[in-house]
Protein backbone atom coordinates (compact mmCIF):
# COMPACT_ATOMS: atom_id res chain seq x y z
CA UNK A 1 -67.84 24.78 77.70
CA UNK A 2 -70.09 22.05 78.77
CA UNK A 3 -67.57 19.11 80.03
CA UNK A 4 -70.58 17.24 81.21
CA UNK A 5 -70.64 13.86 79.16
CA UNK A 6 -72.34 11.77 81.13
CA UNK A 7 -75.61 9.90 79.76
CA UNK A 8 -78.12 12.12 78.20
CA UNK A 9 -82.09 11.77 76.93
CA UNK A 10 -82.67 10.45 73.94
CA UNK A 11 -85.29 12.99 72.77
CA UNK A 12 -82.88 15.81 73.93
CA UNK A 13 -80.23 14.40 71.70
CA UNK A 14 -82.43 14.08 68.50
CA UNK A 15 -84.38 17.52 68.80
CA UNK A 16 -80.18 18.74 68.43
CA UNK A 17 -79.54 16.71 65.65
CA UNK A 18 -82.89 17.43 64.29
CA UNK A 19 -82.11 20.78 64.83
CA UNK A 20 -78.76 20.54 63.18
CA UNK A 21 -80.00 19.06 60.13
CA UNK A 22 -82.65 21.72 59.92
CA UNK A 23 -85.48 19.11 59.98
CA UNK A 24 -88.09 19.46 61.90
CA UNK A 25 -89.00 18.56 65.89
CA UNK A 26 -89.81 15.42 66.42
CA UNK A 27 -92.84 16.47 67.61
CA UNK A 28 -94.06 17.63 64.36
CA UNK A 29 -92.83 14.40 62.57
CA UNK A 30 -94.80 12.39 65.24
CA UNK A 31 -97.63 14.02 63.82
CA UNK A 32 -97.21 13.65 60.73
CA UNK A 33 -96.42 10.41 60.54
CA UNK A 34 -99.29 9.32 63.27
CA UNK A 35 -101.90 11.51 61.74
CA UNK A 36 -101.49 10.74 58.31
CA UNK A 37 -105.50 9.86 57.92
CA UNK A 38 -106.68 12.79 59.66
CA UNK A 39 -104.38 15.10 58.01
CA UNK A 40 -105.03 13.58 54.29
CA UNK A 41 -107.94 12.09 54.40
CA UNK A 42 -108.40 7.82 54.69
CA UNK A 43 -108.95 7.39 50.48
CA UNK A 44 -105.43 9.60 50.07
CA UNK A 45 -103.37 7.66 53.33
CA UNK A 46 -104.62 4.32 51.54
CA UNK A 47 -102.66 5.36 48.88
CA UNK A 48 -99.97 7.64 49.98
CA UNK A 49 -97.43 8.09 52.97
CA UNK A 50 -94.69 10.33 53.93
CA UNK A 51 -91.25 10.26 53.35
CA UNK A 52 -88.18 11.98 53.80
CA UNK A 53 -88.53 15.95 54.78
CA UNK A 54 -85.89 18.47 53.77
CA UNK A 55 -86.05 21.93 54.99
CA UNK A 56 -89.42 22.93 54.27
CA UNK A 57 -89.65 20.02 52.16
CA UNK A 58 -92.19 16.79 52.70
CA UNK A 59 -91.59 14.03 49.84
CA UNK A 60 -94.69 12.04 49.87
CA UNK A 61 -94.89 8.54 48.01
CA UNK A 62 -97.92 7.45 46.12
CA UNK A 63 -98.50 4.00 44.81
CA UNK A 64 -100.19 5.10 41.50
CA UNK A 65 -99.78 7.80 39.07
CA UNK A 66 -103.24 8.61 39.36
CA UNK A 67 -103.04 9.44 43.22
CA UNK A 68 -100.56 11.21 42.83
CA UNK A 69 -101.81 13.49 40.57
CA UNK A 70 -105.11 13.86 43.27
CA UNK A 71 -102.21 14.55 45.93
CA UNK A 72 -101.05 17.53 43.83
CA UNK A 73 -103.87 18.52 43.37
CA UNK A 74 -104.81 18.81 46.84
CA UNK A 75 -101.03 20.09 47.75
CA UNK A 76 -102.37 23.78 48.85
CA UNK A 77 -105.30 21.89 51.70
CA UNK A 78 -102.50 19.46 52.60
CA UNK A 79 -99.80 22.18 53.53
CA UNK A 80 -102.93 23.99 55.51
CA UNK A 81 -103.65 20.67 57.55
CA UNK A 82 -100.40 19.30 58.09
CA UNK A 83 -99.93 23.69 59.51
CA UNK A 84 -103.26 22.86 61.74
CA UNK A 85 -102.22 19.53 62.39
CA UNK A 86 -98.66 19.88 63.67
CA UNK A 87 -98.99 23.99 65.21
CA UNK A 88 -96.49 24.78 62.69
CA UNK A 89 -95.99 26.16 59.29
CA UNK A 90 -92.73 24.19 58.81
CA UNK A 91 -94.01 22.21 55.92
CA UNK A 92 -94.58 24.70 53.38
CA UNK A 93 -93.70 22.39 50.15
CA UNK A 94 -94.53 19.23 48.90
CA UNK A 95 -93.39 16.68 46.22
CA UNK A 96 -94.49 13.78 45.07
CA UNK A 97 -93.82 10.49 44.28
CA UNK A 98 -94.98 7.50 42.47
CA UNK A 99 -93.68 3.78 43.74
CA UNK A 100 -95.34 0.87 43.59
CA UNK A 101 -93.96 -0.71 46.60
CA UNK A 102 -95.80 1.30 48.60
């Protein structure tokens, strides 16, 4: 039993609660969310951005029906570029969505 309770680092504390929520490191959402061009491409991150990941899970948000149906499309390079991209195959899903606010 740990009764240490003094101050500890911040990036120690959220790779636990990362890893309690079964998200993943924030290494690999770093990446994501820096990379976004690189990994998608600058037409596609123009018109799309990430969201919210769950499990294996990365909800993506378009801001037209018509990229998001090019984003699907593309789903199967995605997954094998946000892989390259982040050293990990923890993304192995995506959805996406369409909202104008984007």
């Amino acid at each position: 039993m740990n009764t240490n309770r003094g101050p500890q680092r911040i990036d120690a504390s959220l790779e636990k609660l990362l890893g309690n929520l079964n998200a993943p490191s924030v290494d690999v959402l770093d990446i994501i969310f820096r990379a976004w061009s690189s990994i998608v491409g600058p037409d596609l991150a123009e018109h799309t951005k990430p969201g919210s990941i769950d499990g294996d899970l990365l909800t993506v948000t378009a801001d037209d029906p018509t990229w998001a149906a090019e984003f699907r499309w593309l789903e199967r390079e995605v997954v094998a570029r946000l892989a390259e991209a982040t050293g990990t195959d923890r993304i192995r899903r995506l959805h996406v969505r369409v909202s104008r606010s984007s």
